[in-house]
Protein backbone atom coordinates (compact mmCIF):
# COMPACT_ATOMS: atom_id res chain seq x y z
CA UNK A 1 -21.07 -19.08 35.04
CA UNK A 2 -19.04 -18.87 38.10
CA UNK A 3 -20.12 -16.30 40.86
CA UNK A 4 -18.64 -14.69 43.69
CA UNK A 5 -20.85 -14.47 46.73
CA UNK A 6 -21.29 -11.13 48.56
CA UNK A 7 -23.68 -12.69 51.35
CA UNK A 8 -27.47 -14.03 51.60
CA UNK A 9 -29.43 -10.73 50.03
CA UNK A 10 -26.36 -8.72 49.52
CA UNK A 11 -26.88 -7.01 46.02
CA UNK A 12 -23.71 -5.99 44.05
CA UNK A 13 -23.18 -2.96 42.19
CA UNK A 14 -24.02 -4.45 38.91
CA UNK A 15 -26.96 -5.79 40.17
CA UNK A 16 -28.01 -2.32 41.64
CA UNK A 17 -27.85 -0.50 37.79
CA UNK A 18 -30.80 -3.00 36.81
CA UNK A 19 -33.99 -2.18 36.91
CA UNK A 20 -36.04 -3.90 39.36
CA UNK A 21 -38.62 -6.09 37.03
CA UNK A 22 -35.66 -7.16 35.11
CA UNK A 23 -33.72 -7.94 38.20
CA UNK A 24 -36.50 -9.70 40.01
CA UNK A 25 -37.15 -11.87 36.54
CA UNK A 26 -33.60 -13.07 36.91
CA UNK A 27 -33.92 -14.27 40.06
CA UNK A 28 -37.42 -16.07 39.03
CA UNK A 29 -35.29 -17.42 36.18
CA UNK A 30 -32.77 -18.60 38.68
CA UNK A 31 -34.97 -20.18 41.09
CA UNK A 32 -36.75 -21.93 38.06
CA UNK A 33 -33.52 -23.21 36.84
CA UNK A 34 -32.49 -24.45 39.93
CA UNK A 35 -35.33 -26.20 40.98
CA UNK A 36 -35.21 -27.67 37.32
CA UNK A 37 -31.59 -29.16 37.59
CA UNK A 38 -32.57 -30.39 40.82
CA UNK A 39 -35.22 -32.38 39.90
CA UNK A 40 -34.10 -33.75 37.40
CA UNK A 41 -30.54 -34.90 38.71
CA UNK A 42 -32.85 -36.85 41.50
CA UNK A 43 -35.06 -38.43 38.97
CA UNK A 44 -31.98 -39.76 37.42
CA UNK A 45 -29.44 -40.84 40.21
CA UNK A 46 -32.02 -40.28 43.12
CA UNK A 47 -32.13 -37.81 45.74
CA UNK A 48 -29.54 -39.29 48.11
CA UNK A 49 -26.80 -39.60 44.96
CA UNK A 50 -27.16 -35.69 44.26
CA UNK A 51 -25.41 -32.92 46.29
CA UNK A 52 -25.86 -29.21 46.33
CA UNK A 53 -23.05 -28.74 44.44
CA UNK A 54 -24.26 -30.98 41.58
CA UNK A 55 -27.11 -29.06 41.27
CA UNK A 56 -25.94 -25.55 41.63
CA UNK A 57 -22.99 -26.68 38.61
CA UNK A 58 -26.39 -28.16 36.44
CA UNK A 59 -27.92 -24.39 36.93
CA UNK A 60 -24.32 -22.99 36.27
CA UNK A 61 -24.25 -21.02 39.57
CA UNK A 62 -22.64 -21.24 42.55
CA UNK A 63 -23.66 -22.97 45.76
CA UNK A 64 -23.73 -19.48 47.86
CA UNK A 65 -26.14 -18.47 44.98
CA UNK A 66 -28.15 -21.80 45.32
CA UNK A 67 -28.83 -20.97 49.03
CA UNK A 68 -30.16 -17.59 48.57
CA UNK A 69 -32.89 -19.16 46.65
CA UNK A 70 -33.50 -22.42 48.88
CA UNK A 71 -32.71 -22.80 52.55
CA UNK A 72 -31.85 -26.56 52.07
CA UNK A 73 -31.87 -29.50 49.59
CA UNK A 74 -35.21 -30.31 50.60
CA UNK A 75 -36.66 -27.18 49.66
CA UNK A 76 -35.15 -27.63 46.21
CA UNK A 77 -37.95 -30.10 45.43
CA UNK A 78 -41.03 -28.22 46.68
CA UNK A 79 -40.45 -24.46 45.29
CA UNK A 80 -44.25 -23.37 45.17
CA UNK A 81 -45.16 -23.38 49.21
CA UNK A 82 -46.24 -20.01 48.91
CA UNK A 83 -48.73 -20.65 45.93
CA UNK A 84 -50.45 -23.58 47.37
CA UNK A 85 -51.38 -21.92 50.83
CA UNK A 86 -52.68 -19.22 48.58
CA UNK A 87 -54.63 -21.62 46.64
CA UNK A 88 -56.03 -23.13 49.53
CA UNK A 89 -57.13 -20.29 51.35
CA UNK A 90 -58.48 -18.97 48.38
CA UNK A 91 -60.71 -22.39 47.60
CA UNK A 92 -62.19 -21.25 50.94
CA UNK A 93 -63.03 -17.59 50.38
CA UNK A 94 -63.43 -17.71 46.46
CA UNK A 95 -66.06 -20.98 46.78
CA UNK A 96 -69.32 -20.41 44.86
CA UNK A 97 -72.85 -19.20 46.84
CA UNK A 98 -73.90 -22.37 48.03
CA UNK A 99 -71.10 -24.20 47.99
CA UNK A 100 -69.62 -26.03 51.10
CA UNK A 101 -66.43 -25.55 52.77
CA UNK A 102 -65.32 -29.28 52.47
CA UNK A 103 -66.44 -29.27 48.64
CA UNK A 104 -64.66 -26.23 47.54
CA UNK A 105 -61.60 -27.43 49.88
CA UNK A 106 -61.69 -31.02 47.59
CA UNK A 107 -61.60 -29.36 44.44
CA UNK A 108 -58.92 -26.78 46.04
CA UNK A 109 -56.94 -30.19 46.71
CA UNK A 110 -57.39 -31.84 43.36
CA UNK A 111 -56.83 -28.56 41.41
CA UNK A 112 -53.10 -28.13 43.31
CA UNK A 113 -52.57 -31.83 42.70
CA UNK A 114 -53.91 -32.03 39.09
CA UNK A 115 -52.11 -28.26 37.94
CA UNK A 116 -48.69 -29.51 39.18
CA UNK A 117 -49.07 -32.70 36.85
CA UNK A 118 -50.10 -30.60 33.60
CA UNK A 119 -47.26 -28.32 34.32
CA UNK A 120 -44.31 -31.07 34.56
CA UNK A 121 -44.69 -34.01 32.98
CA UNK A 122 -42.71 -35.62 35.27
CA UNK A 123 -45.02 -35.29 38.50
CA UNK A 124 -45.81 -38.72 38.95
CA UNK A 125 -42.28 -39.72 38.72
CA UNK A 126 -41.55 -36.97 41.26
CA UNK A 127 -44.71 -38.59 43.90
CA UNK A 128 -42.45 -41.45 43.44
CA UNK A 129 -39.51 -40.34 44.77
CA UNK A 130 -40.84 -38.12 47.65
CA UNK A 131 -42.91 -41.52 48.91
CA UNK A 132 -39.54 -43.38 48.57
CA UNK A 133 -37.20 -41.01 49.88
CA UNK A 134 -37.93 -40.98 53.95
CA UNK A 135 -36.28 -37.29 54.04
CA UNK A 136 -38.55 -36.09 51.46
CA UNK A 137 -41.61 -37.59 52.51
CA UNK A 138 -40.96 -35.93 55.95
CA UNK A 139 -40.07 -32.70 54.82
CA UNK A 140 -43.31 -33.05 51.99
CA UNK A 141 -45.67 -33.52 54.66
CA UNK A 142 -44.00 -31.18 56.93
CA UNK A 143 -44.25 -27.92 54.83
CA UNK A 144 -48.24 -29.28 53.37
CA UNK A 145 -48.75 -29.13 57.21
CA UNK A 146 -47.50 -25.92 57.64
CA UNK A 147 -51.02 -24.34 56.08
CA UNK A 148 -52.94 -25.56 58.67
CA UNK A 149 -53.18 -22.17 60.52
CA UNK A 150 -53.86 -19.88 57.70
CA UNK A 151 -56.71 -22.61 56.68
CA UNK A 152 -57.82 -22.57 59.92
CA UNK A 153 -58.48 -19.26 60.16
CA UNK A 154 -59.68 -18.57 56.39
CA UNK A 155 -62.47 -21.77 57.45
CA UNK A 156 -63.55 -19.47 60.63
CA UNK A 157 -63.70 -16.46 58.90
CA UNK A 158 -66.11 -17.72 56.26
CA UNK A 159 -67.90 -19.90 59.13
CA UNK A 160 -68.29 -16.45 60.80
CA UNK A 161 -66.51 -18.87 63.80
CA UNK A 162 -63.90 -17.53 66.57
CA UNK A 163 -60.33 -18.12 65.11
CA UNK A 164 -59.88 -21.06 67.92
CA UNK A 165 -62.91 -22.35 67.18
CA UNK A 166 -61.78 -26.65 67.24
CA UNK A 167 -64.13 -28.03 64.37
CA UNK A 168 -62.54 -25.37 62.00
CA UNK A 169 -59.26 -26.39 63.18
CA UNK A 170 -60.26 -29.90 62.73
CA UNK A 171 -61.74 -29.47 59.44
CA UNK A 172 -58.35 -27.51 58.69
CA UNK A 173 -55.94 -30.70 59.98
CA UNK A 174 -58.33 -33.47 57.86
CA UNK A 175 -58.81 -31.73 54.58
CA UNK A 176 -54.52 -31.43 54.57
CA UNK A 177 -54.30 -34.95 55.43
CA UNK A 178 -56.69 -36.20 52.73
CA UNK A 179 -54.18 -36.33 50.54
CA UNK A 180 -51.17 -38.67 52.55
CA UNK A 181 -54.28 -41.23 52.98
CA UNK A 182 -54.72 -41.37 49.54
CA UNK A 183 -51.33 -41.81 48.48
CA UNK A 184 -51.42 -45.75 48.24
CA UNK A 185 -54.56 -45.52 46.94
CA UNK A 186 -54.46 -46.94 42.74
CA UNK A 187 -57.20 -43.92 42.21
CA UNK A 188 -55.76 -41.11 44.37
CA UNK A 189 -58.75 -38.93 43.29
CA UNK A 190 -60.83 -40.95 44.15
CA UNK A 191 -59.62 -41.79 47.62
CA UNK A 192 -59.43 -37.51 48.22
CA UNK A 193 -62.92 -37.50 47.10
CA UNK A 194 -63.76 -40.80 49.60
CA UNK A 195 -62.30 -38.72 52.30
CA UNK A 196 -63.77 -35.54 51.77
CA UNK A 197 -67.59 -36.74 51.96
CA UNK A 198 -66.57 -38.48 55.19
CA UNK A 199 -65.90 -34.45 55.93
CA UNK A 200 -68.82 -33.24 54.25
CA UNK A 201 -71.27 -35.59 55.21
CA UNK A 202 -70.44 -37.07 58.94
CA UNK A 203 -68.85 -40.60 59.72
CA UNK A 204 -72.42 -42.03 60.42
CA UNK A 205 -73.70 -41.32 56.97
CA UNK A 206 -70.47 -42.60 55.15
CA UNK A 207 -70.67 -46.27 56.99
C-alpha cells in the first residue's frame, strides 16, 4: 500500500471519519509492523545492509509514514522505551513491604530482560546484533541511560531522600549499568544478580 504523506501528525480526512480506538489500533498495528520488518530484515542481511526504505516497502508503507512512527533507524530496533522506564520505576514503588530497593530493582532488570525474550523468539539473536553493530550498541545504551532521572527520583521518593540526593543517583546510574557488565558474561543472570548484591550489600562484604 502506497501512501501519500500530508506531514509528521497531519491527519487526513479519511482518517478523521474513524473513530479514535480504531484509529489509534492502526497506528499500534503500524508501529508493530514496522518494527517487525525491521528486525527481521537486520537479522537477515544485518543492520548496515538495510535502509529505511527496505523496511518501510517490508511494512508496505511509505517512508514519510515510517518516520511518524520512529525518529530514526535506530529507534526502529528498540520500540518499547516508554514501557521499560515504566517498569522500572514501578519495580521501585510497587516492591513488596520489606523488600529492598536494589532487590526489587534486580528482579525489575531481569523481568524487562527475561519478558522481551518470551515475547520474540528471536531476542538473543537480536543481543547479538546490537553488541555487534557499534551504532546500535551506542544508541542501546544511550536510550537504557536515558531512565536514569526518573529512577533517580522514584529511588528518593521511596527513600523519603531529597531528589538530588547522590547515593540515590548513584544507586540509579549502577542498577542501569548492571546489565552492559553482564553482557559478556556466559550467565548474564547471573552476572546482574553478582552486581546487584555488590549494590545491596556494600563492596566490603562482596570481597
Amino acid at each position: 500500500m502506497t501512501e501519500t504523506g500530508t506531514g509528521a501528525g497531519a491527519v487526513t480526512g479519511t482518517e478523521k471519519d474513524v473513530p479514535v480506538g480504531r484509529r489509534e489500533r492502526k497506528k499500534a498495528a503500524t508501529r508493530q509492523a514496522l518494527a517487525d520488518a525491521a528486525l527481521t530484515l537486520f537479522l537477515e542481511r544485518g543492520y548496515d545492509q538495510v535502509g529505511v526504505k527496505d523496511i518501510a516497502d517490508a511494512a508496505d508503507v511509505s517512508t514519510t509514514t515510517l518516520f511518524k512512527h520512529f525518529p530514526s533507524k535506530e529507534a526502529l530496533v528498540f520500540d518499547e522505551d516508554a514501557d521499560q522506564e515504566a517498569a522500572l520505576v514501578a519495580s521501585v514503588r510497587d516492591r513488596a513491604p520489606g523488600r529492598s530497593i536494589p532487590a526489587a530493582l534486580c528482579e525489575g532488570i531481569l523481568r524487562i530482560r527475561s519478558g522481551a525474550a518470551r515475547k520474540d523468539p528471536r531476542f538473543v539473536a537480536f543481543l547479538d546484533l546490537v553488541e555487534n553493530t557499534p551504532a546500535l550498541r551506542e544508541y542501546a545504551h544511550r536510550m537504557w541511560m536515558r531512565h536514569e532521572t526518573a529512577l533517580t527520583r522514584a529511588i528518593a521518593e521511596e527513600s523519603g531522600a531529597p531528589a538530588s540526593d547522590l547515593t540515590c543517583a548513584a544507586l540509579a546510574r549502577f542498577a542501569l549499568d548492571a546489565p552492559t557488565i553482564a553482557e559478556n558474561h556466559p550467565d548474564r543472570e547471573e552476572a546482574v544478580r553478582a552486581a546487584f548484591a555488590v549494590l545491596e550489600h556494600g563492596w566490603a562484604k562482596a570481597r
